[in-house]
N, C-alpha and C. Protein backbone atom coordinates (compact mmCIF):
# COMPACT_ATOMS: atom_id res chain seq x y z
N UNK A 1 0.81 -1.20 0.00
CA UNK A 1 0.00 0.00 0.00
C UNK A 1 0.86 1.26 0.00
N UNK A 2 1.92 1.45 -0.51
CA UNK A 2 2.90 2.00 -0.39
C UNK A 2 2.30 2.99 -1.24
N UNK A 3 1.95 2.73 -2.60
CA UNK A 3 1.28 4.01 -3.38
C UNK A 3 0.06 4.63 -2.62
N UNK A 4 -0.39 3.88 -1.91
CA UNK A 4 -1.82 4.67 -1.07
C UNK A 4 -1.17 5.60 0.03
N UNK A 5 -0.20 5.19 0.59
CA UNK A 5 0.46 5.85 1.92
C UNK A 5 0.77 7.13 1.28
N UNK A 6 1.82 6.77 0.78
CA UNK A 6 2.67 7.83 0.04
C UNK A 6 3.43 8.58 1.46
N UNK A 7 3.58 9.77 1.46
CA UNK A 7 4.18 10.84 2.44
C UNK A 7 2.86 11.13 3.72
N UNK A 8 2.30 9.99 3.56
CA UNK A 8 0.77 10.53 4.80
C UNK A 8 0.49 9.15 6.06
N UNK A 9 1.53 8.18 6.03
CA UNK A 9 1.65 7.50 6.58
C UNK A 9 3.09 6.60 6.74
N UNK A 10 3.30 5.86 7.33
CA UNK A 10 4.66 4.92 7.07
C UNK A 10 4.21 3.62 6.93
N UNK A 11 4.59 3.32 5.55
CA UNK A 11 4.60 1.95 5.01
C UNK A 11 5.25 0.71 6.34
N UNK A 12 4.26 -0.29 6.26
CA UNK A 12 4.99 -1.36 6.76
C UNK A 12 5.43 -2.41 5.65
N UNK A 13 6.49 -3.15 5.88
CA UNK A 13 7.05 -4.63 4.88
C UNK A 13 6.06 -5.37 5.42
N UNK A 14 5.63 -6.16 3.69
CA UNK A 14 4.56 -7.61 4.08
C UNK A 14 4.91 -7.98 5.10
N UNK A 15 6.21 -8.49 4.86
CA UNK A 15 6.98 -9.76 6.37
C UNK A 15 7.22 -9.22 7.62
N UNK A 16 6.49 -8.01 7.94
CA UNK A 16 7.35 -7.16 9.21
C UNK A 16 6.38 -8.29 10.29
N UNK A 17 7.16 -8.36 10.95
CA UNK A 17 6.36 -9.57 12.36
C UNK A 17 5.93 -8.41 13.52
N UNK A 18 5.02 -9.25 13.91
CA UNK A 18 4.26 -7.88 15.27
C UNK A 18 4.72 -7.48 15.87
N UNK A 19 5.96 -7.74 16.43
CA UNK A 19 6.77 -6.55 17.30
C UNK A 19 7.50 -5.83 16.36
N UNK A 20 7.59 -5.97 15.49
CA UNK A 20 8.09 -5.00 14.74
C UNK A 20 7.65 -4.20 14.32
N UNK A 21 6.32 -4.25 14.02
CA UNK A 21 4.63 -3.31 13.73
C UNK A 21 4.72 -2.48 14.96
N UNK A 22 5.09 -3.49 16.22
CA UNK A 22 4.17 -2.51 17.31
C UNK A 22 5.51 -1.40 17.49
N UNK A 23 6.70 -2.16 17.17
CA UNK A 23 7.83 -1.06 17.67
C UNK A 23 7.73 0.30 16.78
N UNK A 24 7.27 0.12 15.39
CA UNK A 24 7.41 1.30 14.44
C UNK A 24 6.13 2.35 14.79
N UNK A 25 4.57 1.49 15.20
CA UNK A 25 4.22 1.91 15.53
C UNK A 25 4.23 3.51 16.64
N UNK A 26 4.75 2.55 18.00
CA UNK A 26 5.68 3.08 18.81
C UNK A 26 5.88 4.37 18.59
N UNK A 27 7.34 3.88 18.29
CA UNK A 27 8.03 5.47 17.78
C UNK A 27 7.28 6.34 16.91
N UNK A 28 6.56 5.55 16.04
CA UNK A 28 5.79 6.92 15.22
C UNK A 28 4.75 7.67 16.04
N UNK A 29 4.06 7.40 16.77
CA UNK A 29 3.28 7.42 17.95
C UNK A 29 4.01 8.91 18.77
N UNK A 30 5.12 8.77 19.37
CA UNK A 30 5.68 9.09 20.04
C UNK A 30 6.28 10.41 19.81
N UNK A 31 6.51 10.42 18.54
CA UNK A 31 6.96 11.82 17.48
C UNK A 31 5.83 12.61 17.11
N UNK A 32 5.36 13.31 18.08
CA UNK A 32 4.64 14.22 18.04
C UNK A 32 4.22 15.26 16.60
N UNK A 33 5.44 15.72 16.15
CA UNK A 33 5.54 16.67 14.82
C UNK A 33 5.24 15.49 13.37
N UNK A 34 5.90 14.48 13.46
CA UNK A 34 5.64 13.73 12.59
C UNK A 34 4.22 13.33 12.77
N UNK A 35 3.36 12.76 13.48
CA UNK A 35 2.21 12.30 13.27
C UNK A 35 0.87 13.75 13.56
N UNK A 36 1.38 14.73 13.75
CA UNK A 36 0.66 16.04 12.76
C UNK A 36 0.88 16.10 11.44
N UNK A 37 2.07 16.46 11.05
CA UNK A 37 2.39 16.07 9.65
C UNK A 37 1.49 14.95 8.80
N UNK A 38 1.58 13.83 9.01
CA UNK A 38 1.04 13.05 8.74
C UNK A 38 -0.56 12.68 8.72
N UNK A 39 -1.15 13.40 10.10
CA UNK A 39 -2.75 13.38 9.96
C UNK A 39 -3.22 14.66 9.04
N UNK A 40 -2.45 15.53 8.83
CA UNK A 40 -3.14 16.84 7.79
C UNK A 40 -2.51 16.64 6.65
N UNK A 41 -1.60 15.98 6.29
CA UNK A 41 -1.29 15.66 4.86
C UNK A 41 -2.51 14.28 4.18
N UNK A 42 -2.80 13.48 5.30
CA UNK A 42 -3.31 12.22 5.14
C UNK A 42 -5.55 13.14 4.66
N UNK A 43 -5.31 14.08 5.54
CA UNK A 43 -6.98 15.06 5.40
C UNK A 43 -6.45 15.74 4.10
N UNK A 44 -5.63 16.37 4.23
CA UNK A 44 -5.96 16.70 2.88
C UNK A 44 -5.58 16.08 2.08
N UNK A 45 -5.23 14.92 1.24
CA UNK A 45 -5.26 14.18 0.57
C UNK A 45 -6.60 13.46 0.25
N UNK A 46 -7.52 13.31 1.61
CA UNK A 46 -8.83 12.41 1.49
C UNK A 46 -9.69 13.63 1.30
N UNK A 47 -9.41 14.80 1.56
CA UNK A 47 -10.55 16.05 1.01
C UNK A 47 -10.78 15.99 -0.30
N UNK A 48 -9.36 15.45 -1.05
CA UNK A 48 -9.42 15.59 -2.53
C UNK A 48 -9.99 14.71 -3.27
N UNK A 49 -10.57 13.60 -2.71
CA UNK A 49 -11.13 12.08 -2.88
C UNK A 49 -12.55 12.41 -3.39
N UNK A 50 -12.77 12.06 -4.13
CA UNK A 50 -14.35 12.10 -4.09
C UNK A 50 -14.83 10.04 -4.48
N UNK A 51 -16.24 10.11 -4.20
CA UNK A 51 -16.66 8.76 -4.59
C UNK A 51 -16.52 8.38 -5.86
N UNK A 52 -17.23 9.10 -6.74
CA UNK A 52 -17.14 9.34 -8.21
C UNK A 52 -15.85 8.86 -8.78
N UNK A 53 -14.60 9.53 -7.92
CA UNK A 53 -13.51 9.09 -9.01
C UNK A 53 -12.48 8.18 -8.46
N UNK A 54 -13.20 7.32 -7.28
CA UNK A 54 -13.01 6.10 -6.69
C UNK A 54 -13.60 5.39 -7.28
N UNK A 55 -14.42 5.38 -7.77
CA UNK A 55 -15.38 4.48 -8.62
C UNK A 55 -15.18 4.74 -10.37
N UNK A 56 -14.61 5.52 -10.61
CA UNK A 56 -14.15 5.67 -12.13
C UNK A 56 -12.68 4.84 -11.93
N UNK A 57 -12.49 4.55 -10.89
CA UNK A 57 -10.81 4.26 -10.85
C UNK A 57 -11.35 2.81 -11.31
N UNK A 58 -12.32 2.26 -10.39
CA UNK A 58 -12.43 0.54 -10.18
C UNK A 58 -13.10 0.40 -11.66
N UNK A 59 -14.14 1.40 -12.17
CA UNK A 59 -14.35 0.44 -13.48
C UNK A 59 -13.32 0.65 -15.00
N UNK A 60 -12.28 1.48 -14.64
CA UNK A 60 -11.31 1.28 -15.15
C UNK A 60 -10.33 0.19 -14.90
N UNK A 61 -10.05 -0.40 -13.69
CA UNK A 61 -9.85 -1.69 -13.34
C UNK A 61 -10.50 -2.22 -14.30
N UNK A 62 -11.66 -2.80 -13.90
CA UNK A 62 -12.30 -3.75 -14.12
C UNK A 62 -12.22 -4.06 -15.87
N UNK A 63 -12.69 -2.84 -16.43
CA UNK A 63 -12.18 -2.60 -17.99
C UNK A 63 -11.13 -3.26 -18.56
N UNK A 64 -9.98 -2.90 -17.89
CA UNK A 64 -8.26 -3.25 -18.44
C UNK A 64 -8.31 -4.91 -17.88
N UNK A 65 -8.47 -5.30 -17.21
CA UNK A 65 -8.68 -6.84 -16.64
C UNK A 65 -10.12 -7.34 -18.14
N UNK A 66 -11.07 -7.11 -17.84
CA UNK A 66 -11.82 -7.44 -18.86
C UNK A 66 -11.04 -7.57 -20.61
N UNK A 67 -10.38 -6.55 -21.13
CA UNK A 67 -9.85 -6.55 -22.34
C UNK A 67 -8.45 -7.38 -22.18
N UNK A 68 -8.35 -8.40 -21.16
CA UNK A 68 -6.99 -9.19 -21.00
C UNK A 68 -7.38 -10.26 -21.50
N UNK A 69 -8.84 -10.46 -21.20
CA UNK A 69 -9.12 -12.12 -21.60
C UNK A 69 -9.75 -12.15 -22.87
């Protein structure tokens, strides 16, 4: 989900094992300036969202998968 995160969250690795989740967690938690950063970059990013072109995204999916077979 690395393209969904982008600069508005911190990516975890598939293989990261749960203490390793909870440790990054943790520290991100803990960094005050970073997880402001991160909740108003993450709002305004989802301000810019609409349903419409969440849903133009998927039947464009669905389209490009359809013209494979």
């Amino acid at each position: 989900m690395g393209e969904t995160i982008g600069d508005r969250g911190v990516p975890l690795e598939m293989d990261a094992k749960p203490t390793e989740i909870v440790d990054i967690m943790s520290r991100t938690l803990k960094d005050r300036q970073a997880c402001d950063i991160m909740r108003a970059k993450g709002r305004d990013y989802a301000l810019t969202r609409t349903w419409d072109s969440q849903a133009d995204k998927i039947i464009k999916l669905y389209e490009e998968l359809d013209g494979q077979n």
